[in-house]
N, C-alpha and C. Protein backbone atom coordinates (compact mmCIF):
# COMPACT_ATOMS: atom_id res chain seq x y z
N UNK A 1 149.88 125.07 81.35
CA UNK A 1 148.58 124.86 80.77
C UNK A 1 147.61 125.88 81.36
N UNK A 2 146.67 126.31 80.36
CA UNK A 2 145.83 127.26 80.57
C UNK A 2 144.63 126.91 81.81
N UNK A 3 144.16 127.53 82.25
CA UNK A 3 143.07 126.94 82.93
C UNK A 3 141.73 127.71 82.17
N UNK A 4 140.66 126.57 82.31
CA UNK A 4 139.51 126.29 81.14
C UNK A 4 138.79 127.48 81.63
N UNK A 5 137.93 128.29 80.55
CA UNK A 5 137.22 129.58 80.63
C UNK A 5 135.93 128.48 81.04
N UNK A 6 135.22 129.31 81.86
CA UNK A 6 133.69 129.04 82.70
C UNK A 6 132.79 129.73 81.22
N UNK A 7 132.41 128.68 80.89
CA UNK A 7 131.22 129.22 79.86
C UNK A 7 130.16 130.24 80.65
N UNK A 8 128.97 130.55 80.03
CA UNK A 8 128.05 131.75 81.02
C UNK A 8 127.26 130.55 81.15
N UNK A 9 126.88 129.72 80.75
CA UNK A 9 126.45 128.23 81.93
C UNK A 9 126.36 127.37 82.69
N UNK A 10 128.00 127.58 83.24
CA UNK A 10 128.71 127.18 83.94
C UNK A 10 128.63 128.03 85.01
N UNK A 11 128.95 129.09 84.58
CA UNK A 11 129.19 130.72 85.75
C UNK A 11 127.96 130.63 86.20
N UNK A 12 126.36 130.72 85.47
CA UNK A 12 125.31 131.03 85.83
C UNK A 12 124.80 129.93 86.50
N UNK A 13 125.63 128.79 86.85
CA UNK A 13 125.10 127.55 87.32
C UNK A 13 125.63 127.75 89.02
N UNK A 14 126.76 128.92 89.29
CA UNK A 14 127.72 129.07 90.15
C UNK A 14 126.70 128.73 91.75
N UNK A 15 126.01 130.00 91.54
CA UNK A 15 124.90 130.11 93.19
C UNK A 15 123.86 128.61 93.24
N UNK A 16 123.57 128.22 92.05
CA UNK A 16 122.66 126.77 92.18
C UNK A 16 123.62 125.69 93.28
N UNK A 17 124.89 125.76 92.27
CA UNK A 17 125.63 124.25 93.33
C UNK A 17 125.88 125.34 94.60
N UNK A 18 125.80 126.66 94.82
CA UNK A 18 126.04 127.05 96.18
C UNK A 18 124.98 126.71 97.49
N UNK A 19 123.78 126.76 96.72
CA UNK A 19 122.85 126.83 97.90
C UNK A 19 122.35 125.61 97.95
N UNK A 20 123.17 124.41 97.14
CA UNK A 20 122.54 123.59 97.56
C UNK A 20 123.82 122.50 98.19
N UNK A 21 124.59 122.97 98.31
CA UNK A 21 126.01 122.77 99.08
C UNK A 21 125.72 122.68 100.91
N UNK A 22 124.51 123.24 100.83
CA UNK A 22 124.06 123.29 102.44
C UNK A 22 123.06 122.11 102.62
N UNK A 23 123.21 121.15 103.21
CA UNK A 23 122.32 120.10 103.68
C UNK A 23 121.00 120.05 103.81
N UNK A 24 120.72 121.86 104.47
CA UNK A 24 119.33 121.69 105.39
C UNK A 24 118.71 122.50 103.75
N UNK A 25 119.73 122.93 102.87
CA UNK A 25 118.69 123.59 101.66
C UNK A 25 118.28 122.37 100.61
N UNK A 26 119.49 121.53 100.72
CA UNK A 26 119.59 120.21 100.06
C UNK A 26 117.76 119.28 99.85
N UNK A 27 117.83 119.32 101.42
CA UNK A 27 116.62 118.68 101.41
C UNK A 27 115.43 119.56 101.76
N UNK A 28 115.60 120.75 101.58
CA UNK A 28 114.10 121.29 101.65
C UNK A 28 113.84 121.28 100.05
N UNK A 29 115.21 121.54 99.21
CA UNK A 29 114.52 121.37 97.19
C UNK A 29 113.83 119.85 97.25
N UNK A 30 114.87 119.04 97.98
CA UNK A 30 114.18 117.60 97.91
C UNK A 30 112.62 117.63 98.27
N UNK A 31 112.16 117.83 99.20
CA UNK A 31 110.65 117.52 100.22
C UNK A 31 109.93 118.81 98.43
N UNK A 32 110.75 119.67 98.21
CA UNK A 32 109.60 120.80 97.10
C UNK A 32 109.15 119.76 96.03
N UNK A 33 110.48 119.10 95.50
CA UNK A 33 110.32 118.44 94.19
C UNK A 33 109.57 117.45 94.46
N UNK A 34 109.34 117.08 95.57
CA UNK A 34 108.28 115.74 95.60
C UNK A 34 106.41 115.86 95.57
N UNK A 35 105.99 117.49 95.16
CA UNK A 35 104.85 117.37 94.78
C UNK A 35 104.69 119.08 94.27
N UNK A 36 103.55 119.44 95.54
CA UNK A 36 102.88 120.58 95.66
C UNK A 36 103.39 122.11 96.27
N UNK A 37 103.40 123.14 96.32
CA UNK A 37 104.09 123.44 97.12
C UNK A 37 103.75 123.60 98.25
N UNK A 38 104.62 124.00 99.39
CA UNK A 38 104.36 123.74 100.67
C UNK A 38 104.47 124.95 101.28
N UNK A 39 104.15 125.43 102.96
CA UNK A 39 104.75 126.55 103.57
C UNK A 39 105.68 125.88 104.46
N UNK A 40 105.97 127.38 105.44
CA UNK A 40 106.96 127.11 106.10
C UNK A 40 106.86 126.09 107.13
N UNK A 41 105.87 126.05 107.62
CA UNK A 41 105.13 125.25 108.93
C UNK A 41 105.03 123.98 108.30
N UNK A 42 104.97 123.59 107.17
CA UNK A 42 105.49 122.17 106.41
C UNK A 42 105.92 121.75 106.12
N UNK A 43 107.47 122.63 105.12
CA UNK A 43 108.27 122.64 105.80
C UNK A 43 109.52 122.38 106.97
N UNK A 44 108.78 122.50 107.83
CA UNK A 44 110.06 122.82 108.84
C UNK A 44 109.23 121.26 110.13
N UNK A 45 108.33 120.99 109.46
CA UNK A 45 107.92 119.74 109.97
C UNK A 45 108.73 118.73 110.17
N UNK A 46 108.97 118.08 110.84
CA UNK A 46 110.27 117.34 111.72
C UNK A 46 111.68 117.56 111.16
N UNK A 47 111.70 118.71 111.03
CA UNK A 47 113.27 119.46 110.31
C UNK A 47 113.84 119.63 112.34
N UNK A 48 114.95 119.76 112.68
CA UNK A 48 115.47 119.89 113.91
C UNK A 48 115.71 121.49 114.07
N UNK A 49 115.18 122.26 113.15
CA UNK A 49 115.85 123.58 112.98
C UNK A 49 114.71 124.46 112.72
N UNK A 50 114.52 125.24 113.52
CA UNK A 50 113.00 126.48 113.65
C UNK A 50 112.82 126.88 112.18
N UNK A 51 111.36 127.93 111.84
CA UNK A 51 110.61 128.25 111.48
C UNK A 51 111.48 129.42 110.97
N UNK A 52 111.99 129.98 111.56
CA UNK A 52 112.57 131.04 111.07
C UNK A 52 113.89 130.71 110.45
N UNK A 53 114.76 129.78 110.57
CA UNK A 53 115.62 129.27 109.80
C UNK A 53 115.13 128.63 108.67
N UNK A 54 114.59 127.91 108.43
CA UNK A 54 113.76 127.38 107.28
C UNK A 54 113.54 128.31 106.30
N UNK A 55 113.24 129.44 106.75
CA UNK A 55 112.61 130.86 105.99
C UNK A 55 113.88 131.63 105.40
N UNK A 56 115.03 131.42 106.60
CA UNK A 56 116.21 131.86 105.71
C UNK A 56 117.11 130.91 104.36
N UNK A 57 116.63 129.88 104.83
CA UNK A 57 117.24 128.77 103.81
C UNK A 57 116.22 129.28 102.58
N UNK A 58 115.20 129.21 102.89
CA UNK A 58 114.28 129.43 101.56
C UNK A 58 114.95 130.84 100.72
N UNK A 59 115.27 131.76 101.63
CA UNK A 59 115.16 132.79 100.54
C UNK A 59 116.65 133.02 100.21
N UNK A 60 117.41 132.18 100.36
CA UNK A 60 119.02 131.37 100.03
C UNK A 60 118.33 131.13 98.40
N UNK A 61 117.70 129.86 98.50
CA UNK A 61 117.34 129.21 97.71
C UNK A 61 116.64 129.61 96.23
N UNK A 62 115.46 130.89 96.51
CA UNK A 62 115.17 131.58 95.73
C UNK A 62 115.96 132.66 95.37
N UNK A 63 116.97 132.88 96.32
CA UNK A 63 117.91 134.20 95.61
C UNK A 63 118.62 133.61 94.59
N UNK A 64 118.99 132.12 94.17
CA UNK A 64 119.60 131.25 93.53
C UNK A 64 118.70 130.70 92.46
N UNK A 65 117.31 131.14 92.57
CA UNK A 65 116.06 130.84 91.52
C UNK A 65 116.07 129.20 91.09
N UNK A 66 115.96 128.66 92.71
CA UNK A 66 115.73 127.54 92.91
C UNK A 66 114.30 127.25 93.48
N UNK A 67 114.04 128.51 94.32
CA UNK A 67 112.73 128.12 94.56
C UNK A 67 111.93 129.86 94.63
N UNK A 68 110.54 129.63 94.32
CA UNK A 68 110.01 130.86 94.72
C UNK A 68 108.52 131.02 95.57
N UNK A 69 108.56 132.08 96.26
CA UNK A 69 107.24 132.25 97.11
C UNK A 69 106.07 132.74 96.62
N UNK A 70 104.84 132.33 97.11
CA UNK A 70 103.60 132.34 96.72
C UNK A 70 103.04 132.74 97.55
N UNK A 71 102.53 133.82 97.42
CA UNK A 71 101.37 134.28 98.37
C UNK A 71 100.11 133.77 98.26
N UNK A 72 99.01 133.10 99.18
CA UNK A 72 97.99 132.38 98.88
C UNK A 72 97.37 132.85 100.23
N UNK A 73 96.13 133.92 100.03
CA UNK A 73 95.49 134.31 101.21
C UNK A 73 96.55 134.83 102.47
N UNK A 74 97.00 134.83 103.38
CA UNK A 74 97.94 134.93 104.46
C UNK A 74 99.02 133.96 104.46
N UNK A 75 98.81 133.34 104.06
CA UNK A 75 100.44 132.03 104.12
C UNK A 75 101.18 132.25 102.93
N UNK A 76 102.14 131.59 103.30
CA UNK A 76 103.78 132.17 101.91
C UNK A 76 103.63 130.85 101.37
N UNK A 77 103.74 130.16 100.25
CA UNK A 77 103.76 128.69 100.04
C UNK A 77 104.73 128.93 99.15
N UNK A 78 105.80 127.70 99.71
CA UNK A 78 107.05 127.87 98.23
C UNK A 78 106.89 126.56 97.42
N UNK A 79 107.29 127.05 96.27
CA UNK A 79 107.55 126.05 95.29
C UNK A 79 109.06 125.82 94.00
N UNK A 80 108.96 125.00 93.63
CA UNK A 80 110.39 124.86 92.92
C UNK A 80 110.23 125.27 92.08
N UNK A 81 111.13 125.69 91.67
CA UNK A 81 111.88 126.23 89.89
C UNK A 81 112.57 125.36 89.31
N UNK A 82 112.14 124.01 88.72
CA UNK A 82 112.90 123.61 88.11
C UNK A 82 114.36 123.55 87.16
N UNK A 83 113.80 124.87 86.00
CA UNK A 83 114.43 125.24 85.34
C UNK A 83 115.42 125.65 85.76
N UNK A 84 116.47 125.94 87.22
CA UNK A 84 117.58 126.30 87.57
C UNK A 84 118.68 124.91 87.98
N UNK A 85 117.81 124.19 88.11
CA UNK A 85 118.17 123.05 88.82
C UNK A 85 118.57 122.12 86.77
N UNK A 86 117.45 122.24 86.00
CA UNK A 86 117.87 121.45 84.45
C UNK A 86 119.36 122.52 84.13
N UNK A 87 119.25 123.76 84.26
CA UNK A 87 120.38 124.36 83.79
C UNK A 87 121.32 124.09 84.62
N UNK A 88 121.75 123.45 85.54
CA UNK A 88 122.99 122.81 86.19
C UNK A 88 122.94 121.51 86.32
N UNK A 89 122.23 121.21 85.54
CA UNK A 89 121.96 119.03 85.25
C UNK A 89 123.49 119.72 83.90
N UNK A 90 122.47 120.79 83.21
CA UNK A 90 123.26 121.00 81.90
C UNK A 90 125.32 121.09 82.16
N UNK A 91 125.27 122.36 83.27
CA UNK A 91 126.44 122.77 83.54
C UNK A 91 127.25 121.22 83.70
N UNK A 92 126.80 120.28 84.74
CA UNK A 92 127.46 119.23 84.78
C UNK A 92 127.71 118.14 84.01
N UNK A 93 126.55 118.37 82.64
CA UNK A 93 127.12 117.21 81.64
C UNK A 93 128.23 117.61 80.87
N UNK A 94 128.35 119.25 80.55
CA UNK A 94 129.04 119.81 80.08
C UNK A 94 130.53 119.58 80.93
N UNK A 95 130.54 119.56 81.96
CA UNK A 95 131.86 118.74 82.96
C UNK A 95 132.63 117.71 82.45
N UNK A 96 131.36 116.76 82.60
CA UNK A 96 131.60 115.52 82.30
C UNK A 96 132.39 115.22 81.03
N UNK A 97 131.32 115.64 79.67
CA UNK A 97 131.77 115.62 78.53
C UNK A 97 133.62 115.79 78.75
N UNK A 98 133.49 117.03 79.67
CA UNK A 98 135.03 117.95 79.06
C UNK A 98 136.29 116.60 79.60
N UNK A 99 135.46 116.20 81.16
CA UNK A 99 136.28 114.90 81.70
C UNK A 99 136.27 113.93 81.07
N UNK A 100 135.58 113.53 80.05
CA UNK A 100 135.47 112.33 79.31
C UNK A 100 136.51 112.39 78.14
N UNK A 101 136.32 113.52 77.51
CA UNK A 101 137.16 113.67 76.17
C UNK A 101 139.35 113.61 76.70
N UNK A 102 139.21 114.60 78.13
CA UNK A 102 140.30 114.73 78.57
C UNK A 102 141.30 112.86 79.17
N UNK A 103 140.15 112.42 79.46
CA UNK A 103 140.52 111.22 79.85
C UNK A 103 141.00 110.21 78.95
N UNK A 104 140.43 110.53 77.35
CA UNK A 104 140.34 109.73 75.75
C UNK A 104 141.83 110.00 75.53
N UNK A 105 142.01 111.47 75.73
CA UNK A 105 143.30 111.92 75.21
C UNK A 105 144.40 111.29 75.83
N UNK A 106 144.77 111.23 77.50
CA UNK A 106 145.42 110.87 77.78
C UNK A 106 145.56 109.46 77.82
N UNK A 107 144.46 108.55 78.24
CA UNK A 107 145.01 107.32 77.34
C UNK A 107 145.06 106.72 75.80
N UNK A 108 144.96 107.92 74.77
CA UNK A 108 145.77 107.46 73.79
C UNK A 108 147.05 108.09 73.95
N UNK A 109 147.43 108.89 74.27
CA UNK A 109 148.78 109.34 73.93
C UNK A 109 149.49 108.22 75.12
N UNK A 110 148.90 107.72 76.63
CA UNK A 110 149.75 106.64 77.23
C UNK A 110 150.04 105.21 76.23
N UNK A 111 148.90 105.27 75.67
CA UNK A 111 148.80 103.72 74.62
C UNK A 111 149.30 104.27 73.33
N UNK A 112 150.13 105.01 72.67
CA UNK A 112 150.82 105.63 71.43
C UNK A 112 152.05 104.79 71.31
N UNK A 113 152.49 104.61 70.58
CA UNK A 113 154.16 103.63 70.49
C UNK A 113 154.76 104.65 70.82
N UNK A 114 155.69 104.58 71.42
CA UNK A 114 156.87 105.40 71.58
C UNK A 114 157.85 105.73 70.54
N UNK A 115 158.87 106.83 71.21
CA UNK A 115 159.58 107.10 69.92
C UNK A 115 160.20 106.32 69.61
């Protein structure tokens, strides 16, 4: 059996589930999506992990156009990109679907009369 071609929404979904495969990026999209955007020093507010790590997770995150930086007077303020995060809601229904239909098949052909 063949193995299934990666649609270009699937492929382009690839770096989203990557950078967020990391815990400490996990929940910095989490703390973005919950309002305004924030900096680093807000951030990295009872995070166990410096100022300057935070900063590398971030630009993980935006290289993956999950999140992007804002310049506002002297401070960097990041904020989310939704739209990368709906296009891999997408990639994974498209999963699902493929697991759902695959799962139909094999229990009809288990529930088929025999020869």
């Amino acid at each position: 059996m063949s193995e299934p071609r990666l649609s270009s929404g699937l492929r382009g979904s690839a770096p989203v589930f990557a950078a967020l495969g990391d815990e400490t990026r996990l929940r910095l999209v989490a703390r973005l999506c919950a309002g305004e955007p924030q900096s680093i020093t807000q951030l990295a507010s009872g995070a166990a992990i410096t100022r300057q790590a935070i900063t590398k997770h971030l630009h993980v995150l935006a290289g993956a156009g999950l999140v992007r930086g804002i310049r506002q007077g002297r401070e960097q303020l990041w904020e989310l990109q939704p739209r990368q995060l709906q296009e891999a809601r997408r990639a994974l229904d498209l999963i699902s679907r493929q697991w759902d239909d695959a799962l139909a098949r094999l229990k009809a052909s288990l529930e088929a009369p025999g020869d």
